[in-house]
C-alpha atoms as a PDB file:
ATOM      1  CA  UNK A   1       0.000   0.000   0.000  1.00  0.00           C
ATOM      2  CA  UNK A   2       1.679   3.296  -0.908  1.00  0.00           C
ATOM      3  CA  UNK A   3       1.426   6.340   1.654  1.00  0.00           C
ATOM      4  CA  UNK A   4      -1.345   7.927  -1.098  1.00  0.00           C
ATOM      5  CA  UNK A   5      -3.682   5.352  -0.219  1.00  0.00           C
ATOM      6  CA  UNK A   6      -2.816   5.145   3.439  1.00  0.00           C
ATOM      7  CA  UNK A   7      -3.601   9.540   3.249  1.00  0.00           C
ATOM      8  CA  UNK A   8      -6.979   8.788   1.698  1.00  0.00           C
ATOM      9  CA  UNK A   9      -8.036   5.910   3.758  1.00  0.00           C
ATOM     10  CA  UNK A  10      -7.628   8.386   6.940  1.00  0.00           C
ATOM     11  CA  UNK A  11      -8.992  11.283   5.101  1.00  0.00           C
ATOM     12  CA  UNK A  12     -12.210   9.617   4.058  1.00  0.00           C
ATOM     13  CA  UNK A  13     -13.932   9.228   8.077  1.00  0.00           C
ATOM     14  CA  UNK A  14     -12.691  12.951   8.650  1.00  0.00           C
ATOM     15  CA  UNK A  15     -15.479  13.786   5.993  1.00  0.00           C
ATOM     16  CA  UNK A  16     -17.929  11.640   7.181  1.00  0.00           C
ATOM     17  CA  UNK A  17     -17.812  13.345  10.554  1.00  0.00           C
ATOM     18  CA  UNK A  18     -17.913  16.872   9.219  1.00  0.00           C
ATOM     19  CA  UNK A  19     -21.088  15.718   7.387  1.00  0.00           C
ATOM     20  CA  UNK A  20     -22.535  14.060  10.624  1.00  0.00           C
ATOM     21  CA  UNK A  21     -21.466  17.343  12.356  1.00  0.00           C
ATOM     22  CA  UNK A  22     -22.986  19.556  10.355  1.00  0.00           C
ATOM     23  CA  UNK A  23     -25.615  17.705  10.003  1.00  0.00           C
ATOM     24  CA  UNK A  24     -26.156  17.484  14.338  1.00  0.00           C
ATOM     25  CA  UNK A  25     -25.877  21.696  13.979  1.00  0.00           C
ATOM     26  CA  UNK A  26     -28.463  22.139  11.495  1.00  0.00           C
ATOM     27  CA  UNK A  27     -30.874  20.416  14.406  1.00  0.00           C
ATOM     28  CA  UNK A  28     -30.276  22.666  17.143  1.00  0.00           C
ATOM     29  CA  UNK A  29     -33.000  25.462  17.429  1.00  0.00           C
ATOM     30  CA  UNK A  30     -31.756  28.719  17.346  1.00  0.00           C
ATOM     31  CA  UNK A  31     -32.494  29.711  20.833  1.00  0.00           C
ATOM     32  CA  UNK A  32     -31.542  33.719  21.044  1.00  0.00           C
ATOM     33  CA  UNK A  33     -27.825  32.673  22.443  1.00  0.00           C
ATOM     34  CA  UNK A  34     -24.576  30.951  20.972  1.00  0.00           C
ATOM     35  CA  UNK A  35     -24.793  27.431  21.566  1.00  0.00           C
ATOM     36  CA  UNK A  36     -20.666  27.557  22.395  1.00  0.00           C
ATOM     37  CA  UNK A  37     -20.447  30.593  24.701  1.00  0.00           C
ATOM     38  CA  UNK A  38     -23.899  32.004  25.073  1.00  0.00           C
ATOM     39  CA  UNK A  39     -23.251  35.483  23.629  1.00  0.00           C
ATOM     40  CA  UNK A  40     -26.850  37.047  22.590  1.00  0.00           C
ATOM     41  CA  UNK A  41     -28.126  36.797  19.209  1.00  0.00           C
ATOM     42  CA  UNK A  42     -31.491  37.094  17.274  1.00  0.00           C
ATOM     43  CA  UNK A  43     -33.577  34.174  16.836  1.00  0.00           C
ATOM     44  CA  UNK A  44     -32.294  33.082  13.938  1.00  0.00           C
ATOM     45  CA  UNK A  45     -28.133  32.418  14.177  1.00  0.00           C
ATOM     46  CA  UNK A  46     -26.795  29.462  16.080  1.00  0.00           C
ATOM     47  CA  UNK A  47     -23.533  30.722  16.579  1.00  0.00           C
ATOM     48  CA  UNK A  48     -21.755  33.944  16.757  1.00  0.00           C
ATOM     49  CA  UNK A  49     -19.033  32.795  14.816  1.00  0.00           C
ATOM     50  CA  UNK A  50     -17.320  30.205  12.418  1.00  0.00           C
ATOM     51  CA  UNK A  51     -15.085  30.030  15.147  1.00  0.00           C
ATOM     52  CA  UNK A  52     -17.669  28.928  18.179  1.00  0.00           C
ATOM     53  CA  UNK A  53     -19.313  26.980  15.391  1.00  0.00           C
ATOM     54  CA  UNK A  54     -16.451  24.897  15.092  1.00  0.00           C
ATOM     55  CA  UNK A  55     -15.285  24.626  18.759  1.00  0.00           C
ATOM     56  CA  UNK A  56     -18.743  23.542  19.049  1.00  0.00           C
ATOM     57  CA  UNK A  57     -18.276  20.787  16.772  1.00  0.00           C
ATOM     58  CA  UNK A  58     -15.028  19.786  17.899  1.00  0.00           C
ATOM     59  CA  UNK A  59     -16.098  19.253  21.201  1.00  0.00           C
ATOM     60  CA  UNK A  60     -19.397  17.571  20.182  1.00  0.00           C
ATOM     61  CA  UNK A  61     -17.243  15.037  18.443  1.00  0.00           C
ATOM     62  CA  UNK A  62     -15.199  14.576  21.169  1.00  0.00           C
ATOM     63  CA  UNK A  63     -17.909  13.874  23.305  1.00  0.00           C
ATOM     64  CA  UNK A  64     -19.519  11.415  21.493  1.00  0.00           C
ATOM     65  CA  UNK A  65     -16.653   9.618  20.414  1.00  0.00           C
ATOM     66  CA  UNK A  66     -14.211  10.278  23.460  1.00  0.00           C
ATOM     67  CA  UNK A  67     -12.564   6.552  21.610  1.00  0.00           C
ATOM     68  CA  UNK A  68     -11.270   8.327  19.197  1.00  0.00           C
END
């Protein structure tokens, strides 16, 4: 197996997950607040930022898979 394959074999669950995370975001109700640090926002954002956004995720995955 060259070290191409071996790149794209790891590569390939990383997707999957950002799919599944995104996916777990696009459920949460937008509730007037950041869902990472609670900063105030209208009813219609989740998060303040790309950045909380993705800590969110991070830590979601984490969570859920604390394996891996």
């Amino acid at each position: 197996m060259s070290d191409a394959d071996h790149t794209e074999e790891q590569s390939e669950p990383n997707g999957q997950d950002r799919v599944v995370g995104a996916m777990h975001i696009a459920t949460l109700k937008p509730k007037g607040a950041c869902w990472y640090c609670n900063q105030p926002l209208d009813n219609i954002r989740r998060f303040c930022s790309k950045t909380c956004a993705d800590d969110y995720r991070i830590e979601e995955e984490a969570f859920n898979n604390p394996s891996a």
